[in-house]
PDB file of N, CA and C in Angstrom:
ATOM      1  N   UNK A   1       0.860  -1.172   0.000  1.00  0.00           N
ATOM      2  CA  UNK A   1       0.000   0.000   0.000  1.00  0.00           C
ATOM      3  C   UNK A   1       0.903   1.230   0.000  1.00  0.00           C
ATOM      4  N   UNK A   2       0.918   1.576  -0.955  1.00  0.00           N
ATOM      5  CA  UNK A   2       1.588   2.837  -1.164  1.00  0.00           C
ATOM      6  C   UNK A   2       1.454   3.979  -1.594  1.00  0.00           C
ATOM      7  N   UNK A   3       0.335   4.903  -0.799  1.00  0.00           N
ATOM      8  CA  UNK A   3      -0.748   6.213  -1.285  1.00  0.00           C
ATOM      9  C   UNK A   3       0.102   7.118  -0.109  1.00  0.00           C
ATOM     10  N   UNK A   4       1.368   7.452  -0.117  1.00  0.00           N
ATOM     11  CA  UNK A   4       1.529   8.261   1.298  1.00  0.00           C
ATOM     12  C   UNK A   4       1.666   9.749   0.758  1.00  0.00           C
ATOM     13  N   UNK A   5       0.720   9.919  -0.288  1.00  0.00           N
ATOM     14  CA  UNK A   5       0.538  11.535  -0.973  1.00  0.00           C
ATOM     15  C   UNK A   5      -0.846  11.803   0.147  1.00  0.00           C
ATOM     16  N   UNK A   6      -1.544  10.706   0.732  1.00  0.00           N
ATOM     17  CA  UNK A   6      -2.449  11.163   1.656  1.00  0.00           C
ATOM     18  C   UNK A   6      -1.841  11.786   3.130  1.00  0.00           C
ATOM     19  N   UNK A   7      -0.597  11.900   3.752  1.00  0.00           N
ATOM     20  CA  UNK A   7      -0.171  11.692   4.737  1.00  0.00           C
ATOM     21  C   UNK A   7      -0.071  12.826   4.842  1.00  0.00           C
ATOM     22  N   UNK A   8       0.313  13.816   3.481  1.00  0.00           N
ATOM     23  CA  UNK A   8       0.532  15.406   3.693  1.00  0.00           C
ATOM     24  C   UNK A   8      -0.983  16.300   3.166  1.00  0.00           C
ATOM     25  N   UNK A   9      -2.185  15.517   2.897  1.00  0.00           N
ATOM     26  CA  UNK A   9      -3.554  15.977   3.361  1.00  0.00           C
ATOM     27  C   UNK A   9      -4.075  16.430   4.527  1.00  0.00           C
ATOM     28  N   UNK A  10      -4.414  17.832   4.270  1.00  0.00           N
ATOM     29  CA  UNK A  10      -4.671  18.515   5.783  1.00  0.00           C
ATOM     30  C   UNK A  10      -6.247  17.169   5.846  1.00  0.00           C
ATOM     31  N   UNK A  11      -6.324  16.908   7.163  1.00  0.00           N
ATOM     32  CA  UNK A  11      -7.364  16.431   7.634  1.00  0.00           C
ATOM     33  C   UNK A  11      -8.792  17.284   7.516  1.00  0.00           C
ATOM     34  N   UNK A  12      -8.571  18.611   7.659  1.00  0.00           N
ATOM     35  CA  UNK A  12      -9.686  19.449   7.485  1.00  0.00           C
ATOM     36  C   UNK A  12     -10.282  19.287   6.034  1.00  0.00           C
ATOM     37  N   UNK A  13      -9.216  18.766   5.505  1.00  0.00           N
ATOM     38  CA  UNK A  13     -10.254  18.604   3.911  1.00  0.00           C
ATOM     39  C   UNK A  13     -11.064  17.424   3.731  1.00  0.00           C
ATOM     40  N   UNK A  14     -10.481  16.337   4.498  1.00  0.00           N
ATOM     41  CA  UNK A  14     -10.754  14.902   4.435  1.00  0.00           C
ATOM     42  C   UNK A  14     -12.346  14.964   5.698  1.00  0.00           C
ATOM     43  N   UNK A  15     -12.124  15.722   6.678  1.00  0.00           N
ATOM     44  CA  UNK A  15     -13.193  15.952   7.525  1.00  0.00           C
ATOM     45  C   UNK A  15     -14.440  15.561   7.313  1.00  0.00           C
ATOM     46  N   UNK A  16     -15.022  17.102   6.166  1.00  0.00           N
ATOM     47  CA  UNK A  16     -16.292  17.249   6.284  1.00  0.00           C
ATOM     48  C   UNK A  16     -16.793  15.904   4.839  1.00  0.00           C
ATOM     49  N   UNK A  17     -16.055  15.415   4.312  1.00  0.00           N
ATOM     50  CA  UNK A  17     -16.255  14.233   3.537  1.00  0.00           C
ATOM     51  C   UNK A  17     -16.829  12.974   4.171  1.00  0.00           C
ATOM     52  N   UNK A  18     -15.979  12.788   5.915  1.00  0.00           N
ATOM     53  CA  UNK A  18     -16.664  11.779   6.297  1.00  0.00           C
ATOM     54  C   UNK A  18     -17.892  12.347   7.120  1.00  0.00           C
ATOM     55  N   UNK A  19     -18.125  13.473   7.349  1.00  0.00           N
ATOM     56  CA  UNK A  19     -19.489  13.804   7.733  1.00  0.00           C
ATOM     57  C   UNK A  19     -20.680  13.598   6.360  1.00  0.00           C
ATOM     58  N   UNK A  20     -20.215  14.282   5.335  1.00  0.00           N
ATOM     59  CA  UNK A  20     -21.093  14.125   4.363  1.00  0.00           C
ATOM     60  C   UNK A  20     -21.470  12.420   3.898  1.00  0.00           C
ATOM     61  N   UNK A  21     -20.573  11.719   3.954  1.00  0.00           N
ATOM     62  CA  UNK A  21     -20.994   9.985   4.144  1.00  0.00           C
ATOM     63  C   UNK A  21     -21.706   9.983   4.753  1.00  0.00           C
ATOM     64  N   UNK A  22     -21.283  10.254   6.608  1.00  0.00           N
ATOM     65  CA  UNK A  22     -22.457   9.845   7.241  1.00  0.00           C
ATOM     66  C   UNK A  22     -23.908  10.129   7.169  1.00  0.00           C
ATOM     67  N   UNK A  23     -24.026  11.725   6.961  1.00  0.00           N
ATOM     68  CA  UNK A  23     -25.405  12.106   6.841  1.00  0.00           C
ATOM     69  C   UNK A  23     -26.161  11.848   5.466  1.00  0.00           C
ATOM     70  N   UNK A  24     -25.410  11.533   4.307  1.00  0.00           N
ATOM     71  CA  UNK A  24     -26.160  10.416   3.397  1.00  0.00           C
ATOM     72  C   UNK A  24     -26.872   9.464   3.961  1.00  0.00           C
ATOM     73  N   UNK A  25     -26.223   8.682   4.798  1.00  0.00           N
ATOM     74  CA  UNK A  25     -27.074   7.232   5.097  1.00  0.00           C
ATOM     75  C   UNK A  25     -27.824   7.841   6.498  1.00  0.00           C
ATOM     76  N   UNK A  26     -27.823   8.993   6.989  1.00  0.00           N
ATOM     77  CA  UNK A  26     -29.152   8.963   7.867  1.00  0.00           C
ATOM     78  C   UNK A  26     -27.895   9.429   9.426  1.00  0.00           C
ATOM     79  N   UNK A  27     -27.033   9.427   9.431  1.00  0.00           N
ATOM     80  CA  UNK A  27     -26.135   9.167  10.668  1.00  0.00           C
ATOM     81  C   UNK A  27     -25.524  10.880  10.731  1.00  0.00           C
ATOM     82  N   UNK A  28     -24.830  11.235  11.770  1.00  0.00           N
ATOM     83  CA  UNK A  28     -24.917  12.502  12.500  1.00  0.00           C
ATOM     84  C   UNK A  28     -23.253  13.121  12.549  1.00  0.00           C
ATOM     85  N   UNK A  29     -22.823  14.001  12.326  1.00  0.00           N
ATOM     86  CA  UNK A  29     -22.072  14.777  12.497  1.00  0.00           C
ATOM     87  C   UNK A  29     -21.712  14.341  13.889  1.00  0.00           C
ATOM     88  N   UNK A  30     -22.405  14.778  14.796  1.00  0.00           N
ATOM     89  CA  UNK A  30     -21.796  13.819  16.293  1.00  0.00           C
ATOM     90  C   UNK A  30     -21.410  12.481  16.506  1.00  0.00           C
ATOM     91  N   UNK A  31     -22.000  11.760  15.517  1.00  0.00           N
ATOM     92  CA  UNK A  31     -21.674  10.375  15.654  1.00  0.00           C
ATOM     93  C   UNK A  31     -19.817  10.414  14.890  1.00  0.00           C
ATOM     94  N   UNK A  32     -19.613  11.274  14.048  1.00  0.00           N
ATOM     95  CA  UNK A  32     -18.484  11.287  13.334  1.00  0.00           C
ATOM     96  C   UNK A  32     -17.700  11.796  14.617  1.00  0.00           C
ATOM     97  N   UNK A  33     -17.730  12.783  15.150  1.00  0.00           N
ATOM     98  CA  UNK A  33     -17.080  13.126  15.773  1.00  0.00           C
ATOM     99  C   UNK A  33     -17.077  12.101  17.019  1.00  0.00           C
ATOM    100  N   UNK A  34     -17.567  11.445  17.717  1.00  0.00           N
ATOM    101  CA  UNK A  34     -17.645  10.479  18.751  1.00  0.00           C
ATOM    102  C   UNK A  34     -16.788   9.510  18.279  1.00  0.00           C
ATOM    103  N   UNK A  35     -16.687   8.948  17.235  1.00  0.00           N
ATOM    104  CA  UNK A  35     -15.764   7.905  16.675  1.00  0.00           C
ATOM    105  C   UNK A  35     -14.458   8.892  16.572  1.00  0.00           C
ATOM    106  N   UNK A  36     -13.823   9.699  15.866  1.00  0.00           N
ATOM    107  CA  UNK A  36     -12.875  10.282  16.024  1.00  0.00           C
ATOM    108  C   UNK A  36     -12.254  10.687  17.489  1.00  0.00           C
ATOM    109  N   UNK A  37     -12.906  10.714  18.371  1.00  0.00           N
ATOM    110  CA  UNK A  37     -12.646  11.089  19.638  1.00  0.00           C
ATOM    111  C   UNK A  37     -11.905   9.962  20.322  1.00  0.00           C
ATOM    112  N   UNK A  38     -13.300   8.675  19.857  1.00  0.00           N
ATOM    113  CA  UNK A  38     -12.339   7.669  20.440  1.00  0.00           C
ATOM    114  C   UNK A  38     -11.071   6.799  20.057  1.00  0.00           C
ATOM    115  N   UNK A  39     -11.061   7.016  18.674  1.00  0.00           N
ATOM    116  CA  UNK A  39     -10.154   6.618  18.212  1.00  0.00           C
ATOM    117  C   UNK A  39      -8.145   7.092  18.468  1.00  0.00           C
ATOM    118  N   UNK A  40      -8.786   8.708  18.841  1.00  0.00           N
ATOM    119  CA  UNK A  40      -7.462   9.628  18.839  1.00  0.00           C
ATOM    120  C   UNK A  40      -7.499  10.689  20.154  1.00  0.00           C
ATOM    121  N   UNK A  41      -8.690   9.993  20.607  1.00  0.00           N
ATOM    122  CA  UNK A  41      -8.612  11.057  22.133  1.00  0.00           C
ATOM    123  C   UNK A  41      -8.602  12.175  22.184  1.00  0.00           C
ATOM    124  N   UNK A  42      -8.558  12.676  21.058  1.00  0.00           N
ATOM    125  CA  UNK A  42      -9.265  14.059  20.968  1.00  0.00           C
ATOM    126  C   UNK A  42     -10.405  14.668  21.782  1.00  0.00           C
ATOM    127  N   UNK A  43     -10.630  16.060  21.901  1.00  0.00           N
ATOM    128  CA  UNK A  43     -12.240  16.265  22.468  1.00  0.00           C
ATOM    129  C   UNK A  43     -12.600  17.121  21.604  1.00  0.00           C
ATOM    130  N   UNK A  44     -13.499  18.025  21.625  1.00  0.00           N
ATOM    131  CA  UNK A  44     -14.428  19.019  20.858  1.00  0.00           C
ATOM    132  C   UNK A  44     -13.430  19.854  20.892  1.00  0.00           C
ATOM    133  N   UNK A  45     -12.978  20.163  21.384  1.00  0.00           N
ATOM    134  CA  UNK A  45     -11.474  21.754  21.302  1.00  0.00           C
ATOM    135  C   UNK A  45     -10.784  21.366  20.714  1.00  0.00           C
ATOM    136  N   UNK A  46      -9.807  19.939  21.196  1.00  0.00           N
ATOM    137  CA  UNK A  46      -8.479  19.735  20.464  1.00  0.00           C
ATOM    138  C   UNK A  46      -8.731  19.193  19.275  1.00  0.00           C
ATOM    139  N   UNK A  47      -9.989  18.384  19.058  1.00  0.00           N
ATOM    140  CA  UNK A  47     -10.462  18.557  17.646  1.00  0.00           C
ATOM    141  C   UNK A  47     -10.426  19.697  16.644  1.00  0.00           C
ATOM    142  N   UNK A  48     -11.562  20.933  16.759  1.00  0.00           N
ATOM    143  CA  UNK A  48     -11.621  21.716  16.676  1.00  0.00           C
ATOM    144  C   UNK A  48     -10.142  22.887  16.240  1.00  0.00           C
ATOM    145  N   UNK A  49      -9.207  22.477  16.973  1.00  0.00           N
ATOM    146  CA  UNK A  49      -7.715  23.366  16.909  1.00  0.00           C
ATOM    147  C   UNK A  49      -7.180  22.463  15.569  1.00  0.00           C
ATOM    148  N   UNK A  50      -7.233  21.126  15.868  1.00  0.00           N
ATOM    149  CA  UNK A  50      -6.712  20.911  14.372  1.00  0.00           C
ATOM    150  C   UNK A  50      -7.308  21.102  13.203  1.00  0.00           C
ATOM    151  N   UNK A  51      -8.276  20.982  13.260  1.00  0.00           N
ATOM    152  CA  UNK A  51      -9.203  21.747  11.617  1.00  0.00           C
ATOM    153  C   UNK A  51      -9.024  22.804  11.594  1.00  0.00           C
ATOM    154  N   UNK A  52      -8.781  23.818  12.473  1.00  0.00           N
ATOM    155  CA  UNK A  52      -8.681  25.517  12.365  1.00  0.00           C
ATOM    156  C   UNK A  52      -7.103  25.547  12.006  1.00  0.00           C
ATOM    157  N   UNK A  53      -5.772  24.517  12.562  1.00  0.00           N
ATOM    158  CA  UNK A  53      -5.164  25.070  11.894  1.00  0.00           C
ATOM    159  C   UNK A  53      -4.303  24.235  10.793  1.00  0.00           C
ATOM    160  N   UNK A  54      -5.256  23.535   9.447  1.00  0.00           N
ATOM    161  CA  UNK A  54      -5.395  22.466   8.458  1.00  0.00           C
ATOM    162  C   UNK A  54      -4.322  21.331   8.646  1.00  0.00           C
ATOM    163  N   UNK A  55      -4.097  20.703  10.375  1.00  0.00           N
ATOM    164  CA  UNK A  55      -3.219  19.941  10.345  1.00  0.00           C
ATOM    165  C   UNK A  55      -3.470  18.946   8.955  1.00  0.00           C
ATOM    166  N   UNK A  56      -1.868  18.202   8.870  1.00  0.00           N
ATOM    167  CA  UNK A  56      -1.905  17.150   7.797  1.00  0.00           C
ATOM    168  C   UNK A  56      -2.547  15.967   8.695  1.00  0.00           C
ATOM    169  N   UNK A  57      -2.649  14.896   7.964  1.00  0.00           N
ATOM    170  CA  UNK A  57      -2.705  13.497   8.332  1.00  0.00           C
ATOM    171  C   UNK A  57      -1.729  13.099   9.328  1.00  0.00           C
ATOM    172  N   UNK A  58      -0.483  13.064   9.094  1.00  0.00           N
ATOM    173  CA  UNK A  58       0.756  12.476   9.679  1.00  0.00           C
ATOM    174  C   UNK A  58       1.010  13.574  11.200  1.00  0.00           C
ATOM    175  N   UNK A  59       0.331  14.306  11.190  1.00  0.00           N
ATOM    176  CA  UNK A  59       0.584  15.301  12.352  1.00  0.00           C
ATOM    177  C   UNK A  59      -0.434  15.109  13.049  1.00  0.00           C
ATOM    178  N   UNK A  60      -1.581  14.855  12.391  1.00  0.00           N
ATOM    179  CA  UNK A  60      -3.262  14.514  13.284  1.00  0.00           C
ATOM    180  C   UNK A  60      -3.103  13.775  14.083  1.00  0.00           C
ATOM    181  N   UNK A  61      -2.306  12.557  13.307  1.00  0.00           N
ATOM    182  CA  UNK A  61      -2.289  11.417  13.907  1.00  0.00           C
ATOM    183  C   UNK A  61      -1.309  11.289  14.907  1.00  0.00           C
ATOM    184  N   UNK A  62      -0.034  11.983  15.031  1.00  0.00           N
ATOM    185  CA  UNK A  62       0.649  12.371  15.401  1.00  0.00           C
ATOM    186  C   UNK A  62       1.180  12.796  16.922  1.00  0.00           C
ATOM    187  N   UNK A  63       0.061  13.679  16.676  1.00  0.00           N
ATOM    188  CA  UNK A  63      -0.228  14.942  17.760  1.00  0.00           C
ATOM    189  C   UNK A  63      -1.524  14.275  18.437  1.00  0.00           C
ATOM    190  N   UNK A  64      -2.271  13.125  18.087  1.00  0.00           N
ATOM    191  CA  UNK A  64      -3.403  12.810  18.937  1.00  0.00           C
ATOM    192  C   UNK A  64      -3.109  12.301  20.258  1.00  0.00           C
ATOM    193  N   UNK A  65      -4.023  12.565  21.209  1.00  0.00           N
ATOM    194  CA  UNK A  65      -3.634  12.588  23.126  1.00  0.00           C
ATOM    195  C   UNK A  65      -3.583  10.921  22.901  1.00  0.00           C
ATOM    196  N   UNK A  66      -4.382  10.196  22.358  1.00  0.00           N
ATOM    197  CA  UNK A  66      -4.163   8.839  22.850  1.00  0.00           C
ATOM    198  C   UNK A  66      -4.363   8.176  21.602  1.00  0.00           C
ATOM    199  N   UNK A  67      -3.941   7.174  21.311  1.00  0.00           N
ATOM    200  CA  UNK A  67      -4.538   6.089  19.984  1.00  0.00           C
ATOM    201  C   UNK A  67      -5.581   4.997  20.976  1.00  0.00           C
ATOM    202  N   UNK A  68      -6.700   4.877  20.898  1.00  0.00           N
ATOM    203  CA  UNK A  68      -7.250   4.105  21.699  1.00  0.00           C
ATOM    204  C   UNK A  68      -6.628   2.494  21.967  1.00  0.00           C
ATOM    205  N   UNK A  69      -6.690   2.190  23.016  1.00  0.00           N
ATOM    206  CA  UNK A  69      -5.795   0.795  23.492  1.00  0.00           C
ATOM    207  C   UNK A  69      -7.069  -0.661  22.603  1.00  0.00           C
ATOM    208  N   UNK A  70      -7.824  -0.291  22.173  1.00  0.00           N
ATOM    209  CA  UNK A  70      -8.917  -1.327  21.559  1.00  0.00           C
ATOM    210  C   UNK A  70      -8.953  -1.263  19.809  1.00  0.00           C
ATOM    211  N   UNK A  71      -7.312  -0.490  19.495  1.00  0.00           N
ATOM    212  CA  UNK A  71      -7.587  -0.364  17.952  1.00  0.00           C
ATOM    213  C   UNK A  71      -7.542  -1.779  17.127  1.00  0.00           C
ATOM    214  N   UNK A  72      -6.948  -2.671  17.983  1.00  0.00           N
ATOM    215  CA  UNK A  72      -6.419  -3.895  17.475  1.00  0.00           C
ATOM    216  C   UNK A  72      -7.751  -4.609  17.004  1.00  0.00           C
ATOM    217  N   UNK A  73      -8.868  -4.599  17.793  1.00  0.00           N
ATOM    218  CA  UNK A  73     -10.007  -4.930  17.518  1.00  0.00           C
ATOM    219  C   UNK A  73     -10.887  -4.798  15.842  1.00  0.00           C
ATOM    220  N   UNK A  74     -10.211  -3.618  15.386  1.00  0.00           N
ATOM    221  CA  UNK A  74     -10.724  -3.065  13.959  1.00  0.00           C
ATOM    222  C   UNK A  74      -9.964  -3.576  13.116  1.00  0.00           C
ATOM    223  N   UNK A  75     -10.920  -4.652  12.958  1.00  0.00           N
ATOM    224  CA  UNK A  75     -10.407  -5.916  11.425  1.00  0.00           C
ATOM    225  C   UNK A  75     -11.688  -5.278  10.541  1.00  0.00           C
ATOM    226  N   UNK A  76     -11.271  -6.422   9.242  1.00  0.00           N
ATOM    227  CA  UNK A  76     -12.218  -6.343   7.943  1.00  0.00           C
ATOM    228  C   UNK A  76     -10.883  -5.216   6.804  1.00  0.00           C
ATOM    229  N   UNK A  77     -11.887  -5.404   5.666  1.00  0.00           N
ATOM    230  CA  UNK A  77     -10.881  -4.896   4.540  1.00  0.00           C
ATOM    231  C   UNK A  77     -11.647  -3.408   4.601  1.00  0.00           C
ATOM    232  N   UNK A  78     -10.615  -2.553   4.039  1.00  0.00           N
ATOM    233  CA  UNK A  78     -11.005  -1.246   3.321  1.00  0.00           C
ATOM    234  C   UNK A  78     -10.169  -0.974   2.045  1.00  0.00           C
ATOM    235  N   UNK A  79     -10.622  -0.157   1.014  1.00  0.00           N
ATOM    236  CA  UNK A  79      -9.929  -0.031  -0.006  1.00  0.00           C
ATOM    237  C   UNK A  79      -9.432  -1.150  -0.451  1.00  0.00           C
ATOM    238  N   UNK A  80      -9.835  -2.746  -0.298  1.00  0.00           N
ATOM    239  CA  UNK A  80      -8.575  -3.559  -1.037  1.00  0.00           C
ATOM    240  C   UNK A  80      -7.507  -4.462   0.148  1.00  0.00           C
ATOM    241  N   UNK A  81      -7.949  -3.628   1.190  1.00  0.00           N
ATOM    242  CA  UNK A  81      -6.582  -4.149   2.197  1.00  0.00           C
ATOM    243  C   UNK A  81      -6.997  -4.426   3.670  1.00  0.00           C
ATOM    244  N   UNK A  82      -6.583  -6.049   4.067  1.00  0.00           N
ATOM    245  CA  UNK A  82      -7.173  -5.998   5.604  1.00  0.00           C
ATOM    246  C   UNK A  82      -6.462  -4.954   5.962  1.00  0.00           C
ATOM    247  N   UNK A  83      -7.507  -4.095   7.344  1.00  0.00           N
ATOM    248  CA  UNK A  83      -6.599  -2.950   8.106  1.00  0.00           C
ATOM    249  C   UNK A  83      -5.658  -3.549   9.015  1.00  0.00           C
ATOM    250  N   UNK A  84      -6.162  -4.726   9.677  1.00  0.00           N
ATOM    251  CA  UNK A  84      -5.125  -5.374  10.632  1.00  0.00           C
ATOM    252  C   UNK A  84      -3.484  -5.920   9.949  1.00  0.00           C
ATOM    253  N   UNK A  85      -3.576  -6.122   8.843  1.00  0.00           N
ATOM    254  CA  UNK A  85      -2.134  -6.330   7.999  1.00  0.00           C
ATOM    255  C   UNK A  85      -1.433  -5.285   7.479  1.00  0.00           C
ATOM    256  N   UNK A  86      -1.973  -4.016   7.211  1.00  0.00           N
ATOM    257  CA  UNK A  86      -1.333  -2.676   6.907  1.00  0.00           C
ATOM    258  C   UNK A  86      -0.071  -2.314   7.697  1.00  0.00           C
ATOM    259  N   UNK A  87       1.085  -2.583   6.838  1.00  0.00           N
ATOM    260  CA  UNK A  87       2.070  -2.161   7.324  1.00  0.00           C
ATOM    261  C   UNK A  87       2.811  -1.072   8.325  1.00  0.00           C
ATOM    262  N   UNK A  88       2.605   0.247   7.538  1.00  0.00           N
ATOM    263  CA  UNK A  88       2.671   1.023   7.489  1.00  0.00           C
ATOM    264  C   UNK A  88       1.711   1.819   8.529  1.00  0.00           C
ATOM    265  N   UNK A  89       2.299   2.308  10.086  1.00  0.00           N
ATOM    266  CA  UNK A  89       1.710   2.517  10.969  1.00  0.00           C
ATOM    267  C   UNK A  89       0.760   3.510  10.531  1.00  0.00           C
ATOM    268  N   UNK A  90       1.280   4.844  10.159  1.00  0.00           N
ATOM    269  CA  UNK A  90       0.238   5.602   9.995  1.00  0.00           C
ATOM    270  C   UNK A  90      -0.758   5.382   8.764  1.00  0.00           C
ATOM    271  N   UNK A  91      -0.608   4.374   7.552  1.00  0.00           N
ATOM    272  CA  UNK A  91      -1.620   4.150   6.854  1.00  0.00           C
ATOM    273  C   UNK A  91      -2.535   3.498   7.269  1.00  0.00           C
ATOM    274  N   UNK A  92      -2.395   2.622   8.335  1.00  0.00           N
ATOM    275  CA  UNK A  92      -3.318   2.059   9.427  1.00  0.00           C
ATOM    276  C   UNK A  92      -4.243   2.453  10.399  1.00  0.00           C
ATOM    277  N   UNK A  93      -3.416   3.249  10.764  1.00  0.00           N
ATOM    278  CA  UNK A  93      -4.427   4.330  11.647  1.00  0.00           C
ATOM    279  C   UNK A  93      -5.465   5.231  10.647  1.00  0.00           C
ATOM    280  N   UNK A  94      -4.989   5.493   9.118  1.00  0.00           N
ATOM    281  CA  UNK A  94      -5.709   6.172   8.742  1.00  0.00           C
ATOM    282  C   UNK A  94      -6.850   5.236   8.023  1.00  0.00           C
ATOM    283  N   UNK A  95      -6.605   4.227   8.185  1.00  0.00           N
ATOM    284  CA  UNK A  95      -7.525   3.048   7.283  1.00  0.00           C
ATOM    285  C   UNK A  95      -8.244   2.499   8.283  1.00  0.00           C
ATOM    286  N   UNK A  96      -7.672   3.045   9.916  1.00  0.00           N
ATOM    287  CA  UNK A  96      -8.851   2.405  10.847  1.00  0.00           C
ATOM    288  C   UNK A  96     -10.130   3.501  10.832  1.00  0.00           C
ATOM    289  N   UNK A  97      -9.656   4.835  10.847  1.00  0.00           N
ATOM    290  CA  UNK A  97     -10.737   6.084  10.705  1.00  0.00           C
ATOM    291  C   UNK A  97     -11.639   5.657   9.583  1.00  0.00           C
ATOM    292  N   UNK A  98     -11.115   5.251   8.204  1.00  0.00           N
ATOM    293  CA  UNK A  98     -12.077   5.104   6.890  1.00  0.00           C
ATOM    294  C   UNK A  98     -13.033   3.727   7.672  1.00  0.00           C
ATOM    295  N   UNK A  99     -12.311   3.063   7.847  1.00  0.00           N
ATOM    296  CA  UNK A  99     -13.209   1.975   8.374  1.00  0.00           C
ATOM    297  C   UNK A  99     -14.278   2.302   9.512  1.00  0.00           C
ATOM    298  N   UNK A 100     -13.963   2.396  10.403  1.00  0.00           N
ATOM    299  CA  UNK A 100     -15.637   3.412  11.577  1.00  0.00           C
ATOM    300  C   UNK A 100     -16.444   3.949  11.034  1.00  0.00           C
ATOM    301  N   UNK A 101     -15.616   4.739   9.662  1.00  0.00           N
ATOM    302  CA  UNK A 101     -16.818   5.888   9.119  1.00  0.00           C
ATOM    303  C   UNK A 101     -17.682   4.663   8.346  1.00  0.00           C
ATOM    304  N   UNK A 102     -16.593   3.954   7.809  1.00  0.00           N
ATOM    305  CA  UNK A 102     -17.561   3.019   6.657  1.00  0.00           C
ATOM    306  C   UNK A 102     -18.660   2.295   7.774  1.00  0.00           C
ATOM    307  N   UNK A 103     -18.502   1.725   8.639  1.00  0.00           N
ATOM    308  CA  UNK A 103     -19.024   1.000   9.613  1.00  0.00           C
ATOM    309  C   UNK A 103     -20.602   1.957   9.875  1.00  0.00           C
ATOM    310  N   UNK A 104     -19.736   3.574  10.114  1.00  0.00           N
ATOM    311  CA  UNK A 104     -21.217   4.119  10.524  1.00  0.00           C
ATOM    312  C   UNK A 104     -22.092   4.297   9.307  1.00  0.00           C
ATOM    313  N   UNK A 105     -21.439   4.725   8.149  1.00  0.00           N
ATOM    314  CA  UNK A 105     -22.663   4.762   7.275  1.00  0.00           C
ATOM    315  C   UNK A 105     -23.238   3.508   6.946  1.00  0.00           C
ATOM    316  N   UNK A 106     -22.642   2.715   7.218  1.00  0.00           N
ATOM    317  CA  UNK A 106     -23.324   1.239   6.718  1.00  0.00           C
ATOM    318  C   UNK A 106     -24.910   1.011   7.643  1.00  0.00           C
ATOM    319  N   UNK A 107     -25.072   1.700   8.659  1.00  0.00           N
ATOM    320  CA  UNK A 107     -25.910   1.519   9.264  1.00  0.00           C
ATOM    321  C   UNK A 107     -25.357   0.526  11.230  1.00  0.00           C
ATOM    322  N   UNK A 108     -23.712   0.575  11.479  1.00  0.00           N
ATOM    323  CA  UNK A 108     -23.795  -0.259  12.413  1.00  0.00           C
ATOM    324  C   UNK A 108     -24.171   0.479  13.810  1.00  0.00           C
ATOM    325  N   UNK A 109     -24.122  -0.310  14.826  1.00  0.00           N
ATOM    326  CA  UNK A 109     -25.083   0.358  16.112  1.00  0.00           C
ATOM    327  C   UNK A 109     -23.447   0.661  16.433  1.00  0.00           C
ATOM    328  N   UNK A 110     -23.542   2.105  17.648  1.00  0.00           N
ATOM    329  CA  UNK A 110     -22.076   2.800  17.539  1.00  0.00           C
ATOM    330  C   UNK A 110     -21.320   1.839  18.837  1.00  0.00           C
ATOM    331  N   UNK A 111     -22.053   1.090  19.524  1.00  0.00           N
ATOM    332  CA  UNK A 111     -21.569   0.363  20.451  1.00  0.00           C
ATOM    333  C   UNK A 111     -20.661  -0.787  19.618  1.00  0.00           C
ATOM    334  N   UNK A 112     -20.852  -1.248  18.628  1.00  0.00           N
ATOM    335  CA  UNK A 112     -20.279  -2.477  17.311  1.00  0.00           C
ATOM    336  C   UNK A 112     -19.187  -1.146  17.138  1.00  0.00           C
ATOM    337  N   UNK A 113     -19.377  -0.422  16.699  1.00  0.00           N
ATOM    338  CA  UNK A 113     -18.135   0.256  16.395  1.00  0.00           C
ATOM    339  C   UNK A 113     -17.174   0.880  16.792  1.00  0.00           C
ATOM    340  N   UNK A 114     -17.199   1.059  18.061  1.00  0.00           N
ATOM    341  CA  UNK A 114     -16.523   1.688  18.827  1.00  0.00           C
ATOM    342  C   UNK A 114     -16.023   0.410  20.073  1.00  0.00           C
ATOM    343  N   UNK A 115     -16.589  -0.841  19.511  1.00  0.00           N
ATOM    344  CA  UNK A 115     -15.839  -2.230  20.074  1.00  0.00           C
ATOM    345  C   UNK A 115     -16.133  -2.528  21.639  1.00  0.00           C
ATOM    346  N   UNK A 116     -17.239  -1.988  21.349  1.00  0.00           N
ATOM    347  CA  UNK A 116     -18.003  -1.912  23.470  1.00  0.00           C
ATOM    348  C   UNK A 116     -18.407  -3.346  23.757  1.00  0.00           C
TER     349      UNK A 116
END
């Protein structure tokens, strides 16, 4: 897997894309943000500070307070590629985010996705 032209993508662009997924299939801007939170320990501010100031990918991920200790849990393929075999730490982390979002628009209950 070798797309690391995504790594220097401010996240603020990639953002409101996975909101617009979700609220296609019926699902909430909060629900996006609740999965991002838990994933990177973020809150509503330190969220918030990185979209205001267009962190990249590799710095989001980077700079996040925690990687949740339950990421190991987020199997299944995205794009082509189990996420649990992804080499490449930070393409992983960013293929675990595509995956939650995919999870939420698919319709799953947020307790399944967030591995409760």
């Amino acid at each position: 897997m070798k797309n690391t032209k995504i790594f220097g993508m401010s996240f603020a662009s990639v953002y409101p894309l996975y909101i617009k997924k979700a609220e296609k299939k019926g699902r909430t801007k909060e629900e996006v943000d609740e999965i991002i939170f838990w994933l990177t320990g973020y809150d509503e501010a330190t969220l918030q500070q990185q979209l205001d100031n267009k962190v990249d990918f590799e710095n989001f991920f980077k700079q996040a307070p925690q990687l949740n200790p339950n990421v190991s849990l987020i199997t299944g393929v995205i794009c082509g590629y189990r996420v649990e075999e992804i080499e490449d730490k930070l393409m992983q982390k960013i293929r675990y985010l595509d995956k939650l979002i995919d999870e939420l628009a698919k319709g799953k209950a947020m307790e399944k996705i967030l591995r409760k």
